[in-house]
Protein backbone atom coordinates (compact mmCIF):
# COMPACT_ATOMS: atom_id res chain seq x y z
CA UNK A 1 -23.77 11.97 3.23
CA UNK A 2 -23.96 15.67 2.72
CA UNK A 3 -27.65 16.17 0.79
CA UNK A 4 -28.33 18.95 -1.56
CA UNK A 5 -31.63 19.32 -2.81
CA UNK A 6 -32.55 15.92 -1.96
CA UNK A 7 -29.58 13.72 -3.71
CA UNK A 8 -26.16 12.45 -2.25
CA UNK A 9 -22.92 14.45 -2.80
CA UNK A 10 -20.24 12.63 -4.74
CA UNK A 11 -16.74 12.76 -3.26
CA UNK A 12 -15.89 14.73 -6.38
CA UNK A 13 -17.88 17.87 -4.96
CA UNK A 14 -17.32 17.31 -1.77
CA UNK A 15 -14.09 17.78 -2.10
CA UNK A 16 -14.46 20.67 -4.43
CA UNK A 17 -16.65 22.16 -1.13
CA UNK A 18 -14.16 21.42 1.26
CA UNK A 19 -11.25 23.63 -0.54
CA UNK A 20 -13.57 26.44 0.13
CA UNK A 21 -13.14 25.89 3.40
CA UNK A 22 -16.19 23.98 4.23
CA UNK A 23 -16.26 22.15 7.44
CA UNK A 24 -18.96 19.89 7.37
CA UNK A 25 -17.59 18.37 3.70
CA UNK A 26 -14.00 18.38 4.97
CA UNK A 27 -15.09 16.49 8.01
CA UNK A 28 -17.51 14.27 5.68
CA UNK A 29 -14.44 13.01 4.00
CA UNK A 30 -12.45 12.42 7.19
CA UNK A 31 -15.60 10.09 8.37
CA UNK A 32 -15.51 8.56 4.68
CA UNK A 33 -11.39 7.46 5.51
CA UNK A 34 -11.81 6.96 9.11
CA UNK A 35 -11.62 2.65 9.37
CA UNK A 36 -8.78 2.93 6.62
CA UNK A 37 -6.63 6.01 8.78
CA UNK A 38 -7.67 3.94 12.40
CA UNK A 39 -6.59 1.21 10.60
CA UNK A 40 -2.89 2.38 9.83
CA UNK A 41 -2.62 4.75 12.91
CA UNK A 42 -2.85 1.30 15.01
CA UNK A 43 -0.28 -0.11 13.07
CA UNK A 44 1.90 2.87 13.89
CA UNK A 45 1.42 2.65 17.55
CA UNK A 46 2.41 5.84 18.14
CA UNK A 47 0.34 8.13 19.88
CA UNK A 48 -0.30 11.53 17.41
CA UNK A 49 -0.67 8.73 14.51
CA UNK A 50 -4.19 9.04 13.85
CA UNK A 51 -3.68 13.04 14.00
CA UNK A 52 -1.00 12.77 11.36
CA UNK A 53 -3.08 10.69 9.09
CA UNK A 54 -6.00 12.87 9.70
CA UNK A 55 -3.47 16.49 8.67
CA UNK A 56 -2.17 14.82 6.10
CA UNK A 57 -5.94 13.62 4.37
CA UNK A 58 -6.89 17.51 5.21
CA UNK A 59 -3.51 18.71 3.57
CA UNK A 60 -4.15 16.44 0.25
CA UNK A 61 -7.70 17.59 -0.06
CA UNK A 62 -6.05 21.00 -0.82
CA UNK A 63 -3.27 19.58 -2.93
CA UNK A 64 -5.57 17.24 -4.72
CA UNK A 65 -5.49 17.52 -8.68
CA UNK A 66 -8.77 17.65 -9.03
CA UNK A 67 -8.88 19.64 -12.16
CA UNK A 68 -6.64 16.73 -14.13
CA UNK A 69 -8.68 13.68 -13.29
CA UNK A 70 -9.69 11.91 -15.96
CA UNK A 71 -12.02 10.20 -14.17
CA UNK A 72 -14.23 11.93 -11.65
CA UNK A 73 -15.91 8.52 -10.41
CA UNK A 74 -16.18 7.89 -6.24
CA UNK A 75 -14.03 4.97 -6.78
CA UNK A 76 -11.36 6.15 -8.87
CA UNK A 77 -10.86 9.07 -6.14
CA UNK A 78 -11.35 6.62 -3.20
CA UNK A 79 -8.90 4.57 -4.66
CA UNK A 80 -5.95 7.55 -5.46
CA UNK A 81 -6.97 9.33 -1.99
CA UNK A 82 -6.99 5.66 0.01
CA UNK A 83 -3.45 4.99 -1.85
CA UNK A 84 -2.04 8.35 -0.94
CA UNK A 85 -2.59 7.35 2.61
CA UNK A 86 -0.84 3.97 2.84
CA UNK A 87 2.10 5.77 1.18
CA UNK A 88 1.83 8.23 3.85
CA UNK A 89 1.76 5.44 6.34
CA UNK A 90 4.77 4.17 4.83
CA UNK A 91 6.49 7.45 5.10
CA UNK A 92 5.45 7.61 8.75
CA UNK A 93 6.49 4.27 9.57
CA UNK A 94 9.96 4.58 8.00
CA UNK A 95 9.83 7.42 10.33
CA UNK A 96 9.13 5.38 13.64
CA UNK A 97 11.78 2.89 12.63
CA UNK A 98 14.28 4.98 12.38
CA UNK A 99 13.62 6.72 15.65
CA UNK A 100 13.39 3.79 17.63
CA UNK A 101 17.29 2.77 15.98
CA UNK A 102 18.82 5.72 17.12
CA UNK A 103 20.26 5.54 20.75
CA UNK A 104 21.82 8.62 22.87
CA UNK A 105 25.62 8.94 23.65
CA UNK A 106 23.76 9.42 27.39
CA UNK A 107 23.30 5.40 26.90
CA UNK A 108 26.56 4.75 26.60
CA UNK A 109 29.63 4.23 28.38
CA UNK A 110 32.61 6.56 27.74
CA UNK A 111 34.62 3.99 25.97
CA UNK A 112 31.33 3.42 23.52
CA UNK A 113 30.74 6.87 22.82
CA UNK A 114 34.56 7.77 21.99
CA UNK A 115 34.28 4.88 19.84
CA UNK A 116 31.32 5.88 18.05
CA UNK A 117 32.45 9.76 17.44
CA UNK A 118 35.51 8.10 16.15
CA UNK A 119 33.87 5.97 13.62
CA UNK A 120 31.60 9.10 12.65
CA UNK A 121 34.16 11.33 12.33
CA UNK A 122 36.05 8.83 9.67
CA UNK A 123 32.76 8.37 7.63
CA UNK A 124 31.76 11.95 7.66
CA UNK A 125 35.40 12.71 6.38
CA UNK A 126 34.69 9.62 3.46
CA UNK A 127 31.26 10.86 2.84
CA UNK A 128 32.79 14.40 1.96
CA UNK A 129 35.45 13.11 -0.25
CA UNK A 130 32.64 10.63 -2.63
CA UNK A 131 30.38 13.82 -2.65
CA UNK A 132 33.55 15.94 -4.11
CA UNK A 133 34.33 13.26 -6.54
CA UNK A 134 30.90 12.44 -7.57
CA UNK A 135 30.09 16.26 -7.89
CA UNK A 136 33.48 16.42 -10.31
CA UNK A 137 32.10 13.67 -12.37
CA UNK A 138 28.37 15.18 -13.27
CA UNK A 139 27.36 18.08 -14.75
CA UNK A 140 25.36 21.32 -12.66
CA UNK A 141 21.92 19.97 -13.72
CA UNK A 142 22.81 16.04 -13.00
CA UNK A 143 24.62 17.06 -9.54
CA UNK A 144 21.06 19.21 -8.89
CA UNK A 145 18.67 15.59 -9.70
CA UNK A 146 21.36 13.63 -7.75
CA UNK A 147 21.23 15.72 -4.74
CA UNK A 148 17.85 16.52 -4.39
CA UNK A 149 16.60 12.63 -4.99
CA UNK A 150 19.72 10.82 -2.31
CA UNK A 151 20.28 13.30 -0.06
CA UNK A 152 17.06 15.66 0.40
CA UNK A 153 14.56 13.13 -0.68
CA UNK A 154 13.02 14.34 -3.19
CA UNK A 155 10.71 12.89 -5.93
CA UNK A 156 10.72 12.87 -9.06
CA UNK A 157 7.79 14.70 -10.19
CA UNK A 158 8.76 17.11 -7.13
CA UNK A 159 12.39 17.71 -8.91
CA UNK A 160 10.34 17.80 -12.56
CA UNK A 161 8.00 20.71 -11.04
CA UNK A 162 11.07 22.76 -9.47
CA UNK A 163 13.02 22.39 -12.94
CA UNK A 164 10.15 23.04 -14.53
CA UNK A 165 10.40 19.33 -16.88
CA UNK A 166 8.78 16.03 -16.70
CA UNK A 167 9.45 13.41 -14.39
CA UNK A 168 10.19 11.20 -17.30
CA UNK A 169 13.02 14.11 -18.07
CA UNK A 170 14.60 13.62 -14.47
CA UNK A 171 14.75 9.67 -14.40
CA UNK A 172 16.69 9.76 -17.30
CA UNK A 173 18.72 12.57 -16.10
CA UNK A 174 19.34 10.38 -12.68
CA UNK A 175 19.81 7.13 -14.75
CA UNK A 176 22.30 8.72 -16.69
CA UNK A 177 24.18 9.85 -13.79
CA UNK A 178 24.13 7.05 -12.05
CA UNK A 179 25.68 5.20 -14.99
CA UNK A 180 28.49 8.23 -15.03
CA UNK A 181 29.01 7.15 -11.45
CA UNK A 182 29.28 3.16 -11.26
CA UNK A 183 31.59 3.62 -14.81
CA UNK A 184 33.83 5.99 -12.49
CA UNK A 185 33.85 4.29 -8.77
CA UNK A 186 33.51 1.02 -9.36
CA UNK A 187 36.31 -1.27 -9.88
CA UNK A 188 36.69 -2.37 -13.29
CA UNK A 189 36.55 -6.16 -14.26
């Protein structure tokens, strides 16, 4: 641990040190995560994992809320800063699977690929025409929550912050509009 005058640093200032750009803090806390980010960059197998996990603690240190903690404990940050990287893991493992489902029209035969562009070409076409009737069906600011959350990805809170709302605001928004939806597409009993 980092000493000043004598006594341990708490993660709290340490981080606090490490927004102003201080190196030996920053690294401090990379040290501090190390087993848990070895831990999931094995599990990714991939080999820039543990560099990932490593950009991404460094990126959160800068992002963290520090100022709205209610609690400024070690373990109440190790806890939030240990879940943040699983969920990262997560993200990065979605990631992997999805690259490792794709395969290149160089892999397959002639036959395959016309098949597949044909296929692709029919769903893009069906795709288009749901979007056109979904977008009919909700208003600008449900369309907005809708298309950011499905098709960009998008949290929540993210959404909440761009709209300038709460997150509790945009579920309801979304869970309103996905009600508008299933009462319009879906076949009626």
């Amino acid at each position: 641990m980092c000493c000043m005058e004598g006594k341990k640093m708490d993660l709290y200032e340490l981080i606090q040190r490490a927004r102003k750009k201080d190196a030996d803090s920053c690294y401090e806390i990379i040290v501090k995560f190390e087993g848990l980010i070895k831990k999931y960059a094995r599990k990714l197998a991939y080999e820039d994992a543990q560099s990932d996990l490593i950009c991404f603690l460094v990126e959160l240190l800068y992002s963290f809320p520090l100022e709205r903690l209610k609690n400024k404990d070690d373990g109440y940050i190790v806890s939030y800063l240990a879940r943040c990287i699983k969920n990262q893991y997560i993200l990065l493992l979605k990631r992997e699977i999805e690259k490792k489902r794709e395969i290149y029209f160089t892999e397959m035969s002639e036959a395959q690929e016309f098949r597949v562009k044909t296929q692709m070409a029919v769903e893009d076409c069906y795709e288009g025409l749901i979007f056109i009737e979904i977008k009919a069906i909700l208003n600008k600011k449900e369309w907005f929550i809708i298309e950011q959350i499905f098709i960009k990805g998008r949290t929540a809170a993210e959404i909440g912050n761009l709209m300038g709302v709460t997150r509790q605001a945009v579920n309801l928004i979304k869970i309103r509009s996905l009600k508008k939806i299933k009462r319009v597409l879906s076949p009626e009993k």
